[in-house]
Structure formats: structure tokens, C-alpha cells
C-alpha atoms as a PDB file:
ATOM      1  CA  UNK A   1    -186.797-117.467 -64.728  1.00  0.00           C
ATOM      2  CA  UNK A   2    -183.354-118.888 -65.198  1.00  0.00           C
ATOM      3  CA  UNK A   3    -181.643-121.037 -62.717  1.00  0.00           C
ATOM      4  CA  UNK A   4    -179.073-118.888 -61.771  1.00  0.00           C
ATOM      5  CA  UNK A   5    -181.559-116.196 -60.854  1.00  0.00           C
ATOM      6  CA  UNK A   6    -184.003-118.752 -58.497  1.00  0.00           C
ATOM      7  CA  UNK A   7    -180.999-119.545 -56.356  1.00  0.00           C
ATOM      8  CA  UNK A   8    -180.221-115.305 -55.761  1.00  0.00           C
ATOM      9  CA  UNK A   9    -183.729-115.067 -55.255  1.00  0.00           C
ATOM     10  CA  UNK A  10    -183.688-117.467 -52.762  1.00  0.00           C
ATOM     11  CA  UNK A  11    -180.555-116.800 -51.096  1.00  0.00           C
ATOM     12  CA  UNK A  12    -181.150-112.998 -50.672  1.00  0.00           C
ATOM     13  CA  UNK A  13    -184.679-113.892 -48.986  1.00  0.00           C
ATOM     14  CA  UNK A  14    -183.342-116.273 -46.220  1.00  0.00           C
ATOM     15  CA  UNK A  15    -180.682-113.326 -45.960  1.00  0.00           C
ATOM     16  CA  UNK A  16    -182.136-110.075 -45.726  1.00  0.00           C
ATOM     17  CA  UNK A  17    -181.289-107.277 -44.047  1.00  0.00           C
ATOM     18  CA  UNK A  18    -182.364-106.018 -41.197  1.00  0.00           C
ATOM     19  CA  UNK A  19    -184.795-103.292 -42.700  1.00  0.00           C
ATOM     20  CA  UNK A  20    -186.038-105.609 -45.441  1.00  0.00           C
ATOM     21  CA  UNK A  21    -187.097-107.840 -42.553  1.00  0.00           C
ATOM     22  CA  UNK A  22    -188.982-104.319 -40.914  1.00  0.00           C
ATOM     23  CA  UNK A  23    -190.398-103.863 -44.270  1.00  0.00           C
ATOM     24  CA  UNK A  24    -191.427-107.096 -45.470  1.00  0.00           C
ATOM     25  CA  UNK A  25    -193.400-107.483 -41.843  1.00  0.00           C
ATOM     26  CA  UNK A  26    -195.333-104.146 -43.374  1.00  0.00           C
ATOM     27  CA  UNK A  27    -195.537-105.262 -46.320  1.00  0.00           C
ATOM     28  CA  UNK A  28    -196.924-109.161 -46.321  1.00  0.00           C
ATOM     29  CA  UNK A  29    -200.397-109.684 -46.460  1.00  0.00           C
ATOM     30  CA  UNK A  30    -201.961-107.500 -48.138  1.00  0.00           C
ATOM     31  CA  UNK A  31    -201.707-105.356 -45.016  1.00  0.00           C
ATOM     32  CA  UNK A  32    -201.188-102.240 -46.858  1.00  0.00           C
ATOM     33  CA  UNK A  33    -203.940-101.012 -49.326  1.00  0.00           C
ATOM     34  CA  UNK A  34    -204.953-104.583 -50.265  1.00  0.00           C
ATOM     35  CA  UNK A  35    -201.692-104.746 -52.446  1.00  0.00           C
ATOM     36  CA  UNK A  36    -199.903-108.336 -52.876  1.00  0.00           C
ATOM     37  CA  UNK A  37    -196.016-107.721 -52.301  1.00  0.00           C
ATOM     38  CA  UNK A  38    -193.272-110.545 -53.370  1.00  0.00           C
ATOM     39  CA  UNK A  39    -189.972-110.704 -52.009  1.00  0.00           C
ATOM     40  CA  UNK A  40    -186.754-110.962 -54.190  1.00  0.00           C
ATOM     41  CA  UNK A  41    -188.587-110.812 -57.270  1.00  0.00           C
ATOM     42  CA  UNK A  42    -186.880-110.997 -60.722  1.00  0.00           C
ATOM     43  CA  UNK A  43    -187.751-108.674 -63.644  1.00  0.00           C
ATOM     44  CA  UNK A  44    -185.636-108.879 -66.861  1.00  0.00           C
ATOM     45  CA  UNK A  45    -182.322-109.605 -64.962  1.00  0.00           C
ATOM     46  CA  UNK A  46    -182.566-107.363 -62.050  1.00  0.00           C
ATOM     47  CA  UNK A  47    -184.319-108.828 -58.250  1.00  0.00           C
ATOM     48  CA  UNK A  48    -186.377-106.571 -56.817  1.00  0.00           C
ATOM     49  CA  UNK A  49    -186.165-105.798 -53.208  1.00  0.00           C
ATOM     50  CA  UNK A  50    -190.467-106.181 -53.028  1.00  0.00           C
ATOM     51  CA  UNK A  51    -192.467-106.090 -55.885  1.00  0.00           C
ATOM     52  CA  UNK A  52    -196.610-105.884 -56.538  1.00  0.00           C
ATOM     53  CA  UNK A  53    -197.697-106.745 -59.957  1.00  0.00           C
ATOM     54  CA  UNK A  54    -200.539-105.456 -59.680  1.00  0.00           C
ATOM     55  CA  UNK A  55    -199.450-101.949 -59.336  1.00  0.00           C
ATOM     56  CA  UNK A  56    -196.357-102.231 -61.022  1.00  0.00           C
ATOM     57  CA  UNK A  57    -194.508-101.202 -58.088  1.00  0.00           C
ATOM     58  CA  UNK A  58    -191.028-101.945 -57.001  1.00  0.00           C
ATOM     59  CA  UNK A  59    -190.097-101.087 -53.261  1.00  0.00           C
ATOM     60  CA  UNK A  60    -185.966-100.933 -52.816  1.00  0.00           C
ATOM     61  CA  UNK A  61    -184.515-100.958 -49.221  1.00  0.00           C
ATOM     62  CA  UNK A  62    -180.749 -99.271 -50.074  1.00  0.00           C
ATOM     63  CA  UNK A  63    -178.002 -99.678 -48.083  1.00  0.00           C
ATOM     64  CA  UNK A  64    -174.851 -97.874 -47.777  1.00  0.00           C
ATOM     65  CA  UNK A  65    -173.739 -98.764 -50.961  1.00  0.00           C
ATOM     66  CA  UNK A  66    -176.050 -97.450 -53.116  1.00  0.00           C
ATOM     67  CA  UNK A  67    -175.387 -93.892 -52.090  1.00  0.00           C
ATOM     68  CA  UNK A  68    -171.388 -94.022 -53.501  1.00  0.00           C
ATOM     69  CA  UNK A  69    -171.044 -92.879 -57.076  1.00  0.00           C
ATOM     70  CA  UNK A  70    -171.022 -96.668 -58.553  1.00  0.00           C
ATOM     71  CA  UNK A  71    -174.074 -97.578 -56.547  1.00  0.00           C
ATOM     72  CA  UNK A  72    -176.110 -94.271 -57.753  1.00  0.00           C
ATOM     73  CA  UNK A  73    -175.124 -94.687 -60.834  1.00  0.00           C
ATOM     74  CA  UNK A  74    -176.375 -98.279 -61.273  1.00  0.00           C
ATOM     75  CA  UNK A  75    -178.960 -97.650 -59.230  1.00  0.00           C
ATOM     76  CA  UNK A  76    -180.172 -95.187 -61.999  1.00  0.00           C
ATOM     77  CA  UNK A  77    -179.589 -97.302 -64.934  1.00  0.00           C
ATOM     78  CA  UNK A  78    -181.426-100.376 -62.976  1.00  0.00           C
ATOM     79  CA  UNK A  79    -184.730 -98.005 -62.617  1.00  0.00           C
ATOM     80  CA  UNK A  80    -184.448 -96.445 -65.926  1.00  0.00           C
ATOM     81  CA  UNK A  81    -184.891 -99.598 -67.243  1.00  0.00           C
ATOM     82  CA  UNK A  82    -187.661-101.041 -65.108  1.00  0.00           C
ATOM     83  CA  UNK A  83    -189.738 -97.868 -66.234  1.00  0.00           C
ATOM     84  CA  UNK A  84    -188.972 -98.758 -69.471  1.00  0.00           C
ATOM     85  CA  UNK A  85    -191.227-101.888 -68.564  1.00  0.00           C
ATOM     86  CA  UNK A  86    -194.078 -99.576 -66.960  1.00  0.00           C
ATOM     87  CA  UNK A  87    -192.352-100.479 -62.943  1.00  0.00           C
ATOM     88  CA  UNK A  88    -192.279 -97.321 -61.036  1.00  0.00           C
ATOM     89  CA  UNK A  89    -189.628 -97.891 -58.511  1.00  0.00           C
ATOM     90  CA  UNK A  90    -189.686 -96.061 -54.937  1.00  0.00           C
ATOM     91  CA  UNK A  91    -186.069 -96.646 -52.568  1.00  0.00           C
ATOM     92  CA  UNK A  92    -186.023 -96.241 -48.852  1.00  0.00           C
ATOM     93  CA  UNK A  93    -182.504 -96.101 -46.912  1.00  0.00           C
ATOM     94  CA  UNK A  94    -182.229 -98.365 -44.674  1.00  0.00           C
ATOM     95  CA  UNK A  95    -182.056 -96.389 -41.999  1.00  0.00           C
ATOM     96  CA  UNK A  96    -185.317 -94.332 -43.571  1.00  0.00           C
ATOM     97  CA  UNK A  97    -187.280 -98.055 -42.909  1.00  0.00           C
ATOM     98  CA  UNK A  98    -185.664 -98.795 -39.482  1.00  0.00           C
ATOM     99  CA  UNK A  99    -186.911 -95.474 -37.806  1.00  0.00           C
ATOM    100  CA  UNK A 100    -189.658 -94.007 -39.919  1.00  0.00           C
ATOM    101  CA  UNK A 101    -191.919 -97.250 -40.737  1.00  0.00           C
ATOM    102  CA  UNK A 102    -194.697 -95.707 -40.370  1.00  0.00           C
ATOM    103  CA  UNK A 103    -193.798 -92.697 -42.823  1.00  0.00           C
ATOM    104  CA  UNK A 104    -192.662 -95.466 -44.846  1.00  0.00           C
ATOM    105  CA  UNK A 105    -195.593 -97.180 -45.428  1.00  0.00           C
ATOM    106  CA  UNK A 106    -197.632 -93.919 -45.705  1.00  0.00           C
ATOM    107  CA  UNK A 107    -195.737 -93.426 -49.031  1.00  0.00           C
ATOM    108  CA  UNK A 108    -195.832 -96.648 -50.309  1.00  0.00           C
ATOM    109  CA  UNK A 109    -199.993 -96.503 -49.242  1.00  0.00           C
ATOM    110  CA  UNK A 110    -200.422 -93.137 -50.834  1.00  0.00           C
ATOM    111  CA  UNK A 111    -198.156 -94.528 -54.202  1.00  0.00           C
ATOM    112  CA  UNK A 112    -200.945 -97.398 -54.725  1.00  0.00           C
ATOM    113  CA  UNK A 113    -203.839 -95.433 -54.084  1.00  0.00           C
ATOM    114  CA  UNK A 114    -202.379 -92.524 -56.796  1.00  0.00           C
ATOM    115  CA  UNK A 115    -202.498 -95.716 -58.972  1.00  0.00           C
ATOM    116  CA  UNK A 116    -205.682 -96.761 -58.516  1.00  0.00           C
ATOM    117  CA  UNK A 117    -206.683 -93.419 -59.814  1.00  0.00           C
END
């Protein structure tokens, strides 16, 4: 991992947002299906929100700029690309993770499990 990237990674997870904070307290510890989640994890040049390896699975917690035109459009480059690597990618809005948790982490639950096979 280059340099530049381990001090992102770093700052972005001793400053997340308020839903990646909700999410993250889902997600650590293996407390849904078993799976191992990382925060702020790098893949070829792009951080992921939460990733598990094992699944392949990145987990994106979008605020309001990813729904303008720029944002989308990135947004859909950034995830074409990490499929391109096998990483299926599922985004929540923010406001998605702050009210619906639990619905949430039933899709992320039901996303491993279709994996699993």
C-alpha cells in the first residue's frame, strides 16, 4: 500500500461519519454472518468504506454527494472497476444506515449468505 494511501486510510477512520460509525458498530466482529469487515480499506487506488475479503464485498455509506451528477458518475466508474477485480459493491445513503439499520444489515446478511452459495 503506498504511503500516501495509509495516511487517507487512517485519517478517514478516526473521521467517519456519523452512519459509518452506525455501520461499523454492525459490522465489527464478525457480528453479521461470521464475515470479517475492515474499515477504510484500499483496493487498487480507491478506499473502501468496509470491506470483507472473504466475500469480496465492499459496503459504501454515500453521502450527499454522491447522488449529484459528478458523484454518480464516479461513483459508477469506481464500482465498475472493483468488479473488474471480482468486488461486488453494495451503497447505503446515509440516511438509509441512520434509520433502517436493521434493513441494512438484513441486506448485507442476505448478500454473504447468496455468496456462500
Amino acid at each position: 500500500m503506498k504511503q500516501k494511501n495509509t495516511h487517507r486510510c487512517r485519517y478517514l477512520r478516526e473521521n467517519q461519519t456519523d452512519a459509518e460509525k452506525r455501520l461499523w458498530l454492525a459490522l465489527r466482529d464478525r457480528q453479521i454472518a461470521g464475515a470479517k469487515f475492515r474499515r477504510q480499506f484500499p483496493i487498487n487506488g480507491y478506499i473502501l468504506d468496509f470491506y470483507c475479503p472473504e466475500y469480496q464485498l465492499g459496503i459504501e455509506a454515500d453521502g450527499g454527494g454522491h447522488y449529484e451528477d459528478k458523484g454518480k458518475k464516479r461513483d459508477r466508474l469506481r464500482t465498475g472497476e472493483l468488479s473488474k477485480l471480482g468486488i461486488e459493491i453494495i451503497r447505503f445513503s446515509d440516511s438509509e444506515i441512520l434509520k433502517e439499520i436493521k434493513e441494512v444489515c438484513e441486506v448485507i446478511y442476505n448478500t454473504i449468505m447468496s455468496k456462500r452459495g
